[in-house]
N, C-alpha and C. Protein backbone atom coordinates (compact mmCIF):
# COMPACT_ATOMS: atom_id res chain seq x y z
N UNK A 1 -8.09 -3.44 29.35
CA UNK A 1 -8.36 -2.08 28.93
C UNK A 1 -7.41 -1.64 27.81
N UNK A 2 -6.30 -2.34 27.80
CA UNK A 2 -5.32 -1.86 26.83
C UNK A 2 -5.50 -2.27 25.46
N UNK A 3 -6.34 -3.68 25.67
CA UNK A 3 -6.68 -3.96 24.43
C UNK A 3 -7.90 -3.23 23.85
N UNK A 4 -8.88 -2.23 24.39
CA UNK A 4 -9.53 -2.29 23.66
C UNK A 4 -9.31 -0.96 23.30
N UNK A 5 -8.29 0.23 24.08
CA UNK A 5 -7.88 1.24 23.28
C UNK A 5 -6.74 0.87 21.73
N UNK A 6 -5.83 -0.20 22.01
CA UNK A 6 -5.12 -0.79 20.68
C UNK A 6 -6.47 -0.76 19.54
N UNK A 7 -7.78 -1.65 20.09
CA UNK A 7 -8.33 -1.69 19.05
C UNK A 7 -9.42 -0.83 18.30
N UNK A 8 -9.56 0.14 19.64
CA UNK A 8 -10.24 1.72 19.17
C UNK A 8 -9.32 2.04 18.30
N UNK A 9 -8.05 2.65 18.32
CA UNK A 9 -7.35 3.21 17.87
C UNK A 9 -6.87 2.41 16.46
N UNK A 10 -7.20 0.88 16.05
CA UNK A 10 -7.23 0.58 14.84
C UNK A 10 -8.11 0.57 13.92
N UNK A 11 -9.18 0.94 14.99
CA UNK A 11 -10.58 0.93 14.17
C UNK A 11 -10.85 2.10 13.55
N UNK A 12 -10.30 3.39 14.27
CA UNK A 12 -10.35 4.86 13.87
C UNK A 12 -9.31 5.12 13.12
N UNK A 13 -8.16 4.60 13.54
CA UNK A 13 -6.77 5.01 12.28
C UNK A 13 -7.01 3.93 10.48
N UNK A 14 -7.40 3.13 10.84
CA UNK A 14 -8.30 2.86 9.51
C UNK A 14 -9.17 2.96 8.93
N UNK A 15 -10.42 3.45 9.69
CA UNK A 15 -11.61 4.27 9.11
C UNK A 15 -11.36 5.81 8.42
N UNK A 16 -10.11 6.33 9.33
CA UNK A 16 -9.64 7.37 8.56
C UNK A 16 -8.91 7.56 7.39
N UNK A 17 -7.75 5.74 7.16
CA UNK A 17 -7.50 5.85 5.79
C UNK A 17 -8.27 5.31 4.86
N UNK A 18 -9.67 4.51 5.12
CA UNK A 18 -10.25 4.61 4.41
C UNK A 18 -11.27 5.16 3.85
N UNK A 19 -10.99 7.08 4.27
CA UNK A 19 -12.33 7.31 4.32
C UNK A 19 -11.78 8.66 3.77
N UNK A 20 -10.28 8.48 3.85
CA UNK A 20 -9.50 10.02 3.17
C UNK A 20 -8.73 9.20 2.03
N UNK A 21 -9.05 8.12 1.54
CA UNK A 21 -8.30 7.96 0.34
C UNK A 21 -9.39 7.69 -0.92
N UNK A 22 -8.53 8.63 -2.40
CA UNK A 22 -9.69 8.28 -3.10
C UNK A 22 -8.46 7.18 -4.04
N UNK A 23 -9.45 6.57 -4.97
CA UNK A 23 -8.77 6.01 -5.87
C UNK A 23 -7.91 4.47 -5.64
N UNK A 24 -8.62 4.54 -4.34
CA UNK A 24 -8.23 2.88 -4.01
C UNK A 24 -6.56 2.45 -4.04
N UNK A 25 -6.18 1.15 -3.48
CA UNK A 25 -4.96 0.48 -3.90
C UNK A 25 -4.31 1.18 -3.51
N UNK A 26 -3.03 1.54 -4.30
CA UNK A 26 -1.78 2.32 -4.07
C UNK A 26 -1.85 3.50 -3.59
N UNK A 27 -2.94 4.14 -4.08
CA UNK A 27 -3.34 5.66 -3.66
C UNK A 27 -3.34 5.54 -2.11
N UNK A 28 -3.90 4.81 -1.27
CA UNK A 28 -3.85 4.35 0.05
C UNK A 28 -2.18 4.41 0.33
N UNK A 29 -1.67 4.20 -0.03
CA UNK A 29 -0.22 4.19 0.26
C UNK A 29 0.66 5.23 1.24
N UNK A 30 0.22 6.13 0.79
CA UNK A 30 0.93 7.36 1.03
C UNK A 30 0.10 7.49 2.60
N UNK A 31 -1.16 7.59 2.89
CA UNK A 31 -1.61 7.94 3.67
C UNK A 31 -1.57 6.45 5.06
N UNK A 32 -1.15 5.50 4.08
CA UNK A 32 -1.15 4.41 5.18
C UNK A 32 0.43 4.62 5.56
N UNK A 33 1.32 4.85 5.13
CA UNK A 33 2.54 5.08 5.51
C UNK A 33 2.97 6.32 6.60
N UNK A 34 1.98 7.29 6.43
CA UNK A 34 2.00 8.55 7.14
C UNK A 34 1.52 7.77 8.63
N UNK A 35 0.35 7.07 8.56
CA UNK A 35 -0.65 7.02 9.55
C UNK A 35 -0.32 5.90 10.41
N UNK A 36 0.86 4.60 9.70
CA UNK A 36 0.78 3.39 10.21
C UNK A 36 2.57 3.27 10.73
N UNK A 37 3.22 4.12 10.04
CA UNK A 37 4.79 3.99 10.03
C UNK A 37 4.73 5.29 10.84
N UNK A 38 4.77 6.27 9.75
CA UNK A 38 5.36 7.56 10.95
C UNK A 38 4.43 8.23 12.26
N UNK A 39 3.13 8.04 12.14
CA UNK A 39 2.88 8.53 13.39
C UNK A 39 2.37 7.42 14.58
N UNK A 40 2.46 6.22 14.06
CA UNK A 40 1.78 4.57 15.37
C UNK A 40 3.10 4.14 14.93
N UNK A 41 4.02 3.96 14.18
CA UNK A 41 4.73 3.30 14.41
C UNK A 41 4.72 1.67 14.72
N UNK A 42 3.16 1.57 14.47
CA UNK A 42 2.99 -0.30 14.01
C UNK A 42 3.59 -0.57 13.08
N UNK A 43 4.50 -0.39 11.86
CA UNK A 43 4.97 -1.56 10.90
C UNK A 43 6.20 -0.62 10.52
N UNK A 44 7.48 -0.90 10.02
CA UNK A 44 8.47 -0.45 9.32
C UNK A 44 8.00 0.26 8.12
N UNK A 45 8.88 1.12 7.29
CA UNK A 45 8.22 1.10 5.79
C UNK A 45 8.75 -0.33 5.06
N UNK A 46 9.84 -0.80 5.63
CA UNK A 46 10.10 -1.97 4.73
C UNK A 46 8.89 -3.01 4.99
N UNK A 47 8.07 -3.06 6.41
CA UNK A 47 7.28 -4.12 6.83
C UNK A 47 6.05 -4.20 5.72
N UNK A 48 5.68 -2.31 5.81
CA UNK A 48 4.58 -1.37 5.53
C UNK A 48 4.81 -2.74 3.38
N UNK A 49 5.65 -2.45 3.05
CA UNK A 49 5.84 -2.83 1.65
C UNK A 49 5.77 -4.68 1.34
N UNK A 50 6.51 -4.50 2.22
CA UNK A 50 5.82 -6.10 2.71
C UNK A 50 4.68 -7.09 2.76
N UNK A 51 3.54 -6.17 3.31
CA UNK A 51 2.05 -5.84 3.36
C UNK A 51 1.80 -5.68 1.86
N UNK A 52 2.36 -4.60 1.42
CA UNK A 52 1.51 -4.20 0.33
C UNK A 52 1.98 -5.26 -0.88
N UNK A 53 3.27 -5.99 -0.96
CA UNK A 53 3.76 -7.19 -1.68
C UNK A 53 2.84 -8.48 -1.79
N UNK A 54 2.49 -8.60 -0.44
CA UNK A 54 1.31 -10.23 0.09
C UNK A 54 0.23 -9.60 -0.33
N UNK A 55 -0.03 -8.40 -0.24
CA UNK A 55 -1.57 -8.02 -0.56
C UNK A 55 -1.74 -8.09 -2.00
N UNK A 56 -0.89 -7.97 -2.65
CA UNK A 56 -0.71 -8.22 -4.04
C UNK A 56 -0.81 -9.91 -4.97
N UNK A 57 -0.68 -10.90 -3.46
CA UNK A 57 -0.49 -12.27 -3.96
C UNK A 57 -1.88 -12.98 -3.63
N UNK A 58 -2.26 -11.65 -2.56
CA UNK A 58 -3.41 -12.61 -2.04
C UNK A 58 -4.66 -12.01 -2.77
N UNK A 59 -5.85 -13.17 -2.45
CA UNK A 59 -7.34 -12.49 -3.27
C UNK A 59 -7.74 -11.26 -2.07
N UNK A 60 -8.68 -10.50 -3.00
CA UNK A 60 -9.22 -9.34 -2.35
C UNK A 60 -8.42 -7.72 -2.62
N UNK A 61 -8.56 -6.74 -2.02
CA UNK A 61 -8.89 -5.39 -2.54
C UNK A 61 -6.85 -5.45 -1.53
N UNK A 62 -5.90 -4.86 -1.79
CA UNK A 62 -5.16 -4.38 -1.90
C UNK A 62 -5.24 -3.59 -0.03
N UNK A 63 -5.47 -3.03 0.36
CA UNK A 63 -5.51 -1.95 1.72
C UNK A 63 -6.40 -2.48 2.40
N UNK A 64 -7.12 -3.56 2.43
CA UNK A 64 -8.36 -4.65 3.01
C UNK A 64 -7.05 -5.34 3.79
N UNK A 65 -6.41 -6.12 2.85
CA UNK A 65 -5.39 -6.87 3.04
C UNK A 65 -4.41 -6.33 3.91
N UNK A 66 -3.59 -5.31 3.95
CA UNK A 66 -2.89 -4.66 4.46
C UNK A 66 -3.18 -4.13 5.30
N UNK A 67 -4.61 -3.68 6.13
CA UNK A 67 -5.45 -3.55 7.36
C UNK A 67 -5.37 -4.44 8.14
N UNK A 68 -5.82 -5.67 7.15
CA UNK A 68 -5.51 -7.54 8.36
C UNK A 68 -4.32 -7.40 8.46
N UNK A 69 -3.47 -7.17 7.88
CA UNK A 69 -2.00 -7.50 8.32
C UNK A 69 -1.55 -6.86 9.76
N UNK A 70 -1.86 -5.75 9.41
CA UNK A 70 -1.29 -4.57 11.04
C UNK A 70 -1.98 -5.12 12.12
N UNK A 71 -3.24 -4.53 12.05
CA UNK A 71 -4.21 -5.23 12.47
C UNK A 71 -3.80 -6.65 13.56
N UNK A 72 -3.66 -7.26 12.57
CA UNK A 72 -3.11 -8.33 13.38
C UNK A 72 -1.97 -9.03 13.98
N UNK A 73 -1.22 -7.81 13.70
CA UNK A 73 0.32 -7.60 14.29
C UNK A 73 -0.06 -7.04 15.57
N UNK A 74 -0.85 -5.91 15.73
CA UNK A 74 -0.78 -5.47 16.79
C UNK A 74 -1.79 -5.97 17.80
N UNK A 75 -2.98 -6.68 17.82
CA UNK A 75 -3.55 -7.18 18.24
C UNK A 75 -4.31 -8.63 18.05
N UNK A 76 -3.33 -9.26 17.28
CA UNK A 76 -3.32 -10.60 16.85
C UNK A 76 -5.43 -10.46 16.00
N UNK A 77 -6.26 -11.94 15.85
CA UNK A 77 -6.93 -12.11 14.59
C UNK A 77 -7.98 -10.97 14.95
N UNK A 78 -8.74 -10.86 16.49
CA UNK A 78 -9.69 -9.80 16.73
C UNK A 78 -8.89 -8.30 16.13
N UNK A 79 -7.98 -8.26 16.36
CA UNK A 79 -6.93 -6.68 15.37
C UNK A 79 -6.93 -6.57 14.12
N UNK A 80 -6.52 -7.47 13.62
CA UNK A 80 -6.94 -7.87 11.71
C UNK A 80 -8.42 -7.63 11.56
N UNK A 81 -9.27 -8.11 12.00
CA UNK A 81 -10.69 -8.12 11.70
C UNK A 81 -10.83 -6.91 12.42
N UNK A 82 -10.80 -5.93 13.27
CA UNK A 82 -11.51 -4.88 13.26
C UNK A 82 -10.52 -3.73 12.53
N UNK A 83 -9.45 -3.83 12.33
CA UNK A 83 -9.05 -2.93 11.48
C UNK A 83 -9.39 -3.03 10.10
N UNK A 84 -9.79 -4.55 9.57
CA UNK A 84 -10.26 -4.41 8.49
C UNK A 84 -11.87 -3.54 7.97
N UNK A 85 -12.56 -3.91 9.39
CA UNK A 85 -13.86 -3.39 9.26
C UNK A 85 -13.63 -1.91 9.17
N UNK A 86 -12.87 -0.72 9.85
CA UNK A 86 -12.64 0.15 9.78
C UNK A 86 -11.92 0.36 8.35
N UNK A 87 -11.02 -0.08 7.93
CA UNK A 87 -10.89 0.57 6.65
C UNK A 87 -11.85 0.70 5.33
N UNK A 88 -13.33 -0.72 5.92
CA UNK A 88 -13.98 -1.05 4.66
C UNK A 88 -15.13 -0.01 5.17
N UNK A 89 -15.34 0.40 5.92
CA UNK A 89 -16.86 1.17 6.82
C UNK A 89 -17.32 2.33 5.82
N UNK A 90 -16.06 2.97 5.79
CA UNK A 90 -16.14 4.56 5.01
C UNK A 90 -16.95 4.41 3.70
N UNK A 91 -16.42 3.27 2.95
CA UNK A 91 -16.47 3.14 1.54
C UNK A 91 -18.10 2.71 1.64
N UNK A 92 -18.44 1.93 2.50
CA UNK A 92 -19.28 1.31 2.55
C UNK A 92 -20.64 2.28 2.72
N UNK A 93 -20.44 3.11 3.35
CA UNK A 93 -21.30 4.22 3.97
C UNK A 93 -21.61 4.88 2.73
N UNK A 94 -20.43 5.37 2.35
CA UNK A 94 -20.19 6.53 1.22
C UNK A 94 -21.13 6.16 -0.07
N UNK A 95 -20.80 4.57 -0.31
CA UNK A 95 -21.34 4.17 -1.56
C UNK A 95 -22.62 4.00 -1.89
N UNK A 96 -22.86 3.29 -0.29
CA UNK A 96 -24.56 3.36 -0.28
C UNK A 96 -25.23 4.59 -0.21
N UNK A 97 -24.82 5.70 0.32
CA UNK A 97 -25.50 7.22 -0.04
C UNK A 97 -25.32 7.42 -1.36
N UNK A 98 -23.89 7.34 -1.88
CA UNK A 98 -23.85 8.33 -3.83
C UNK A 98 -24.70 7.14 -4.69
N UNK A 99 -24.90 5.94 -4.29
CA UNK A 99 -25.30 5.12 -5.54
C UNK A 99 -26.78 5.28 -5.65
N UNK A 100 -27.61 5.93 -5.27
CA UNK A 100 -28.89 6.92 -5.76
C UNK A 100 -28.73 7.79 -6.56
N UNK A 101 -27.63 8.65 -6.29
CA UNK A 101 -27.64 10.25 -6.77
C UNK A 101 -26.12 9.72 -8.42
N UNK A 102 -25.32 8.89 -8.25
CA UNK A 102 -24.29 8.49 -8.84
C UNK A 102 -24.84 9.06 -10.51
N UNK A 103 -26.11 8.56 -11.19
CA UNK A 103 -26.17 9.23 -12.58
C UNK A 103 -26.53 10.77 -12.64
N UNK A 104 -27.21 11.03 -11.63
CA UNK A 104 -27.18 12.05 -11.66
C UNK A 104 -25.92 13.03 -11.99
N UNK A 105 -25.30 12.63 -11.06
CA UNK A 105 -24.06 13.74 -10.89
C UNK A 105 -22.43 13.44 -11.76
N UNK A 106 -22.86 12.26 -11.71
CA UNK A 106 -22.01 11.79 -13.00
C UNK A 106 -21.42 12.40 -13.92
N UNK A 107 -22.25 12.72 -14.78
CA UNK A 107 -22.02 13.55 -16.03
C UNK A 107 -22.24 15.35 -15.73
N UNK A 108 -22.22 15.71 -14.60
CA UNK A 108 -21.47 17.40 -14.66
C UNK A 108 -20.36 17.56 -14.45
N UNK A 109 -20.47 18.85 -15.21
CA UNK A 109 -18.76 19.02 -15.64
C UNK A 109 -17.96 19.45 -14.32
N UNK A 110 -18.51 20.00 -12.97
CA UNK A 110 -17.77 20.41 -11.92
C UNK A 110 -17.54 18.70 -11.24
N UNK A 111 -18.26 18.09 -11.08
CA UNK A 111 -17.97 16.39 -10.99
C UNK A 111 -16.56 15.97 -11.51
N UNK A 112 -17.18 15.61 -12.71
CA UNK A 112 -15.55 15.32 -14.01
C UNK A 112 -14.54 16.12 -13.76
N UNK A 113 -14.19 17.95 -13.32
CA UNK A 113 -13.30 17.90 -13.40
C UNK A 113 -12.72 17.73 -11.65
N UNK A 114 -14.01 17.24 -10.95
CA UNK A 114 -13.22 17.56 -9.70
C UNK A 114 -12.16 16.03 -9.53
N UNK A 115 -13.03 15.17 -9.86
CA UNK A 115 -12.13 13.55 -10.38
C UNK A 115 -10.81 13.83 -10.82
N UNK A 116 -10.66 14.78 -12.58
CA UNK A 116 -9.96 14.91 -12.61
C UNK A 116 -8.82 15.55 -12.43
N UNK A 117 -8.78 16.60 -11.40
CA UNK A 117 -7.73 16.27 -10.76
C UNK A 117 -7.69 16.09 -9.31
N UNK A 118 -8.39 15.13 -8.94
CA UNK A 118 -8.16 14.28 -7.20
C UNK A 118 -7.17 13.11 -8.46
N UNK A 119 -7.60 12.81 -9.53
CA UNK A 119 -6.69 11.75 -9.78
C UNK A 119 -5.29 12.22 -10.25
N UNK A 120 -5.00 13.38 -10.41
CA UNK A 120 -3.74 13.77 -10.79
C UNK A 120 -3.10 13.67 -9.32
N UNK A 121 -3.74 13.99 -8.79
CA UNK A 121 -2.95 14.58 -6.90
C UNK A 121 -3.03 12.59 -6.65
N UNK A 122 -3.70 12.20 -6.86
CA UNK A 122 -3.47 10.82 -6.75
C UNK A 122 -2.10 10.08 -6.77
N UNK A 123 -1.45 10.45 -8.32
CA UNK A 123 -0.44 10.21 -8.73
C UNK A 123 0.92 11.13 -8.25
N UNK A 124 0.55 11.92 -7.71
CA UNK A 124 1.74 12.98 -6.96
C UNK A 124 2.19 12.14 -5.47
N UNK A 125 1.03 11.62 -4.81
CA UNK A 125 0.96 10.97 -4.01
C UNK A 125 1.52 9.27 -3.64
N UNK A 126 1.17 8.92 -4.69
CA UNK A 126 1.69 7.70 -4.66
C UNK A 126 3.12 7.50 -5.31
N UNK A 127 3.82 8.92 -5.91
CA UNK A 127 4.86 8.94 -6.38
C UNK A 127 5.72 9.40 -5.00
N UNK A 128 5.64 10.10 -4.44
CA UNK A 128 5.93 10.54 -2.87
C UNK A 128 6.03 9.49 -2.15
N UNK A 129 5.12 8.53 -1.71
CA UNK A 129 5.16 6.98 -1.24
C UNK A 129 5.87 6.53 -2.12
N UNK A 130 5.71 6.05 -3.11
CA UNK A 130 7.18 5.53 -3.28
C UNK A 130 8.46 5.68 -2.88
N UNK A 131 8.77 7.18 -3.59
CA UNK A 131 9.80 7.69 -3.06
C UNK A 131 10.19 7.48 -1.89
N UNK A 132 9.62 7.34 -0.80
CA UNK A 132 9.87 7.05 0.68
C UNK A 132 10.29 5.50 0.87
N UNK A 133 9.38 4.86 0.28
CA UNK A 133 10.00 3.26 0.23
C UNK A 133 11.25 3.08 -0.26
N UNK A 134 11.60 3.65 -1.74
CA UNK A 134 12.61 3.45 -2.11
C UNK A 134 13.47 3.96 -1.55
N UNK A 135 13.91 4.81 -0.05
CA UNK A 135 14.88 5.10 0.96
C UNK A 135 14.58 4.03 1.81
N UNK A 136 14.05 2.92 2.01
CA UNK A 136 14.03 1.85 2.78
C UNK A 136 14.39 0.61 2.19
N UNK A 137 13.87 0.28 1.36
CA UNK A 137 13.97 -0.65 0.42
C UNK A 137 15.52 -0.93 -0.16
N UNK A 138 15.33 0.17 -1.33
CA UNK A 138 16.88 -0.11 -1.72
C UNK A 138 17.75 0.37 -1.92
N UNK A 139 18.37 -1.07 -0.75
CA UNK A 139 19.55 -0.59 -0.11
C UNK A 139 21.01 -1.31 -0.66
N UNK A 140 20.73 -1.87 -1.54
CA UNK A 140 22.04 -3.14 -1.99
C UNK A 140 21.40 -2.73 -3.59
N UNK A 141 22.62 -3.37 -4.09
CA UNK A 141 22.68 -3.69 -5.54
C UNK A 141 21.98 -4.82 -5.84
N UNK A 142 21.44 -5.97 -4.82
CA UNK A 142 20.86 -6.56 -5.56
C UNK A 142 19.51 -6.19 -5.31
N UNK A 143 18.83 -5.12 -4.39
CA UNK A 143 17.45 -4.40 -4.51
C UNK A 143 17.69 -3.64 -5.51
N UNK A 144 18.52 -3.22 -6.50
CA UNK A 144 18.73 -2.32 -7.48
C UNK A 144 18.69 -3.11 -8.78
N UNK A 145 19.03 -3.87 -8.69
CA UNK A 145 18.65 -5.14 -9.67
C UNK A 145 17.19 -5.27 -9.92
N UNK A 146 16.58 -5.80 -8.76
CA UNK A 146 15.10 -6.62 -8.60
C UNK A 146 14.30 -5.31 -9.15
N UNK A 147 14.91 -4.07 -8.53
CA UNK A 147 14.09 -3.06 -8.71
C UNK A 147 14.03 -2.43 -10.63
N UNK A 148 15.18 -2.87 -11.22
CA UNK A 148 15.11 -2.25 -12.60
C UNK A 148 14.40 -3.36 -13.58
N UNK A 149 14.77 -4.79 -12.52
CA UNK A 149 13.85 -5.63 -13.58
C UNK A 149 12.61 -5.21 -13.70
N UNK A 150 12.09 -5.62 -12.39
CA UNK A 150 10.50 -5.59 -12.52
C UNK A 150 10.18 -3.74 -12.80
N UNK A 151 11.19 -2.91 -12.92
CA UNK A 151 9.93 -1.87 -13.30
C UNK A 151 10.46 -2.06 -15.00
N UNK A 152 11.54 -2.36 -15.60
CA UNK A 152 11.47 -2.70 -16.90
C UNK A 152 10.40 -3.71 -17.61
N UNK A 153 9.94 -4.78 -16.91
CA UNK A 153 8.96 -5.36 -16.58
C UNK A 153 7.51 -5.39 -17.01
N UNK A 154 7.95 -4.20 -16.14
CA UNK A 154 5.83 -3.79 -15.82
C UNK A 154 5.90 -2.23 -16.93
N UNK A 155 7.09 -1.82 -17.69
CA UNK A 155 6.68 -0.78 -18.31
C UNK A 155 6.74 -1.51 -19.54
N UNK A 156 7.03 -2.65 -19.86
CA UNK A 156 7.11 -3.38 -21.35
C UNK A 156 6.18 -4.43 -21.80
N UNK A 157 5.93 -4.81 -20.72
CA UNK A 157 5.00 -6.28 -20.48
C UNK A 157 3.52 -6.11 -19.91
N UNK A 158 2.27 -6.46 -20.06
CA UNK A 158 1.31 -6.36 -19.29
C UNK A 158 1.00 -7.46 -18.68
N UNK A 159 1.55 -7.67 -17.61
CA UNK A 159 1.58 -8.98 -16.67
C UNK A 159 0.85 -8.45 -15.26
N UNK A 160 0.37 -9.55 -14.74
CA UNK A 160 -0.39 -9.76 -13.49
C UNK A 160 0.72 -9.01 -12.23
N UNK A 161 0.26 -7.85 -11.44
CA UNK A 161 1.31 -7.81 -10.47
C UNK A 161 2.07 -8.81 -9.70
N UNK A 162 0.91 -9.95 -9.47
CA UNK A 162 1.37 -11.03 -8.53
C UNK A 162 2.59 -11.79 -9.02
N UNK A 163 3.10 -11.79 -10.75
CA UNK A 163 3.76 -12.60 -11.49
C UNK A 163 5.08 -11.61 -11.36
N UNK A 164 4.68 -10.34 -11.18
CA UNK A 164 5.91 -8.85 -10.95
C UNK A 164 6.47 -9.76 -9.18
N UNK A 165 5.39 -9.65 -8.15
CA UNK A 165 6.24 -10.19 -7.00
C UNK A 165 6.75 -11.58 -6.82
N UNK A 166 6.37 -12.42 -7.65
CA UNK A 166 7.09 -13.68 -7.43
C UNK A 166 8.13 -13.54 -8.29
N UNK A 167 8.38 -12.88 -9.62
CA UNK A 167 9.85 -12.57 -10.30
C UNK A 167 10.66 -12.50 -8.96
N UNK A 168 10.21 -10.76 -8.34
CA UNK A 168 11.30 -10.19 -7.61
C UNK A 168 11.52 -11.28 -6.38
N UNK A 169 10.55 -12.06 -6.16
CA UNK A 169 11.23 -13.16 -4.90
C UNK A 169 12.64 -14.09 -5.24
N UNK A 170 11.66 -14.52 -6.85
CA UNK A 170 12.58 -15.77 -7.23
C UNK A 170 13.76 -14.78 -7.58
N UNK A 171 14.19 -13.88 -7.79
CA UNK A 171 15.21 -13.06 -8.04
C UNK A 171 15.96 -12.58 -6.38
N UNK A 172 15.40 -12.40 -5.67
CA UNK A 172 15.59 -12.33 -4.39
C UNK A 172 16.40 -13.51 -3.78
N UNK A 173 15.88 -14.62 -4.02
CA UNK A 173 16.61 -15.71 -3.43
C UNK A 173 17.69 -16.32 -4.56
N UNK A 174 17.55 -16.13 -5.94
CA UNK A 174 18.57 -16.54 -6.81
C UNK A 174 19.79 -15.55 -6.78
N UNK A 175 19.29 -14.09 -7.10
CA UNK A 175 20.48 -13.34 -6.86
C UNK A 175 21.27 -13.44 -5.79
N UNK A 176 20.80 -13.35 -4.68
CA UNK A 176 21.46 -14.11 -3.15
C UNK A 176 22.44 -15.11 -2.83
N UNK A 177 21.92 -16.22 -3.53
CA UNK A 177 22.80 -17.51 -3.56
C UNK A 177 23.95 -17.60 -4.76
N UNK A 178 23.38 -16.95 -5.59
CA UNK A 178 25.27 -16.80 -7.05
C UNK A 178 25.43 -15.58 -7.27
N UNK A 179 25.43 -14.20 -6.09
CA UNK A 179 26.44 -13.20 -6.92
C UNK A 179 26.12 -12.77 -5.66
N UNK A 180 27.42 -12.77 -4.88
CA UNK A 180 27.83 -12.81 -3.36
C UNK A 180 27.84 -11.07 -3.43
N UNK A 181 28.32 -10.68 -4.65
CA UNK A 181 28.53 -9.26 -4.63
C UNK A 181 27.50 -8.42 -4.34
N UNK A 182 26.23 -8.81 -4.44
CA UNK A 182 25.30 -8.45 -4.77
C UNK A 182 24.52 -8.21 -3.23
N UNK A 183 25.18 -9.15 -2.51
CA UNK A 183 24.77 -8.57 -0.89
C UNK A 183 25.16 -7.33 -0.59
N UNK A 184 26.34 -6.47 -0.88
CA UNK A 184 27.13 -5.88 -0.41
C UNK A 184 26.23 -4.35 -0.05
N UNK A 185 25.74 -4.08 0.56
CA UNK A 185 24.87 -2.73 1.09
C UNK A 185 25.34 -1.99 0.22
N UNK A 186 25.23 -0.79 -0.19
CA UNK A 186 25.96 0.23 -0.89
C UNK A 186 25.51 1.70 0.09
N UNK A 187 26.27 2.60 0.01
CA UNK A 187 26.02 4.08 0.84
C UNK A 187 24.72 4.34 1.03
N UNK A 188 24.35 4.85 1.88
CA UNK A 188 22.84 5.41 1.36
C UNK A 188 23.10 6.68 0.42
N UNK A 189 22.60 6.20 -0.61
CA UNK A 189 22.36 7.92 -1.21
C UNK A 189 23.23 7.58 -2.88
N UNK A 190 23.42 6.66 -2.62
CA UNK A 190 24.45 5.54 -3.92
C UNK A 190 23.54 5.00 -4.88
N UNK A 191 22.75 4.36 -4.59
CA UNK A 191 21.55 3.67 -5.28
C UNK A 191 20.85 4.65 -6.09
């Protein structure tokens, strides 16, 4: 019985982030962190980033990925697979109703501007998630490192994210092994 409230409750806590997030990917962030860290308390935010790092290496949609992951933390492969189905359900529903009406409504202007700004609040949002990671994350000088490369990186370069997380690995395990200093935690609130 316990398993199948674990897996009610992954099937509904991911149908709900995928069914209250617009704008896909990262935008999911904020609301998977609210829903999966602070109120279930299935994954760390460092775990939560973790997820969203592999989901980045692996094929497929970004929060698909990161559904199997919990998912199957908390209720091993049947947990992955129905939390994935719940996060994909919403979209799935949604798309097959608007993709009749989609030219229609397309091109009015209360449409366009309602997009534009769900996509501004988008970016408020996923700047907030961040922000929250980066009080988990980094915590040492050498996460302060990894962290100025790759966003110097990705604001200079147009490279594949996946090529952004294998930098910060191979930087992860190189910085580690020749600059001992670089372990050293620093205060919180230092970084």
């Amino acid at each position: 019985m316990k398993n199948v409230k674990i897996l009610t409750d992954l099937f509904l806590t991911f149908m709900q982030v995928g069914g209250l997030t617009f704008g896909g990917g990262y935008a999911m962030l904020p609301i998977l962190q609210r829903e999966v860290v602070e109120k279930r308390d299935w994954a760390t935010d460092e775990e939560l980033a973790d997820y969203f790092a592999v989901g980045q290496c692996t094929p497929g949609i970004i929060a698909v990925n990161t559904a199997t992951f919990v998912g199957q933390k908390q209720a091993g492969i049947l947990g992955g697979i129905v939390a994935t189905l719940g996060v994909v359900a919403p979209s799935l529903v949604i798309i097959s109703i608007l993709t009749g009406f989609i030219n229609t409504f397309a091109e009015l202007a209360v449409v366009k501007n309602a997009f534009a700004g769900i996509r501004v609040c988008v970016c408020v949002l996923i700047f907030n998630a961040v922000c929250k990671l980066w009080k988990g994350s980094v915590k040492s000088k050498l996460a302060l490192a990894i962290f100025a490369v790759v966003t110097l990186g990705s604001l200079f370069f147009d490279l594949s994210p996946v090529l952004f997380v294998v930098v910060a690995a191979v930087l992860g395990i190189g910085l580690e092994q020749f600059a001992p200093a670089a372990r050293k935690s620093t205060k919180e609130g230092e970084v």
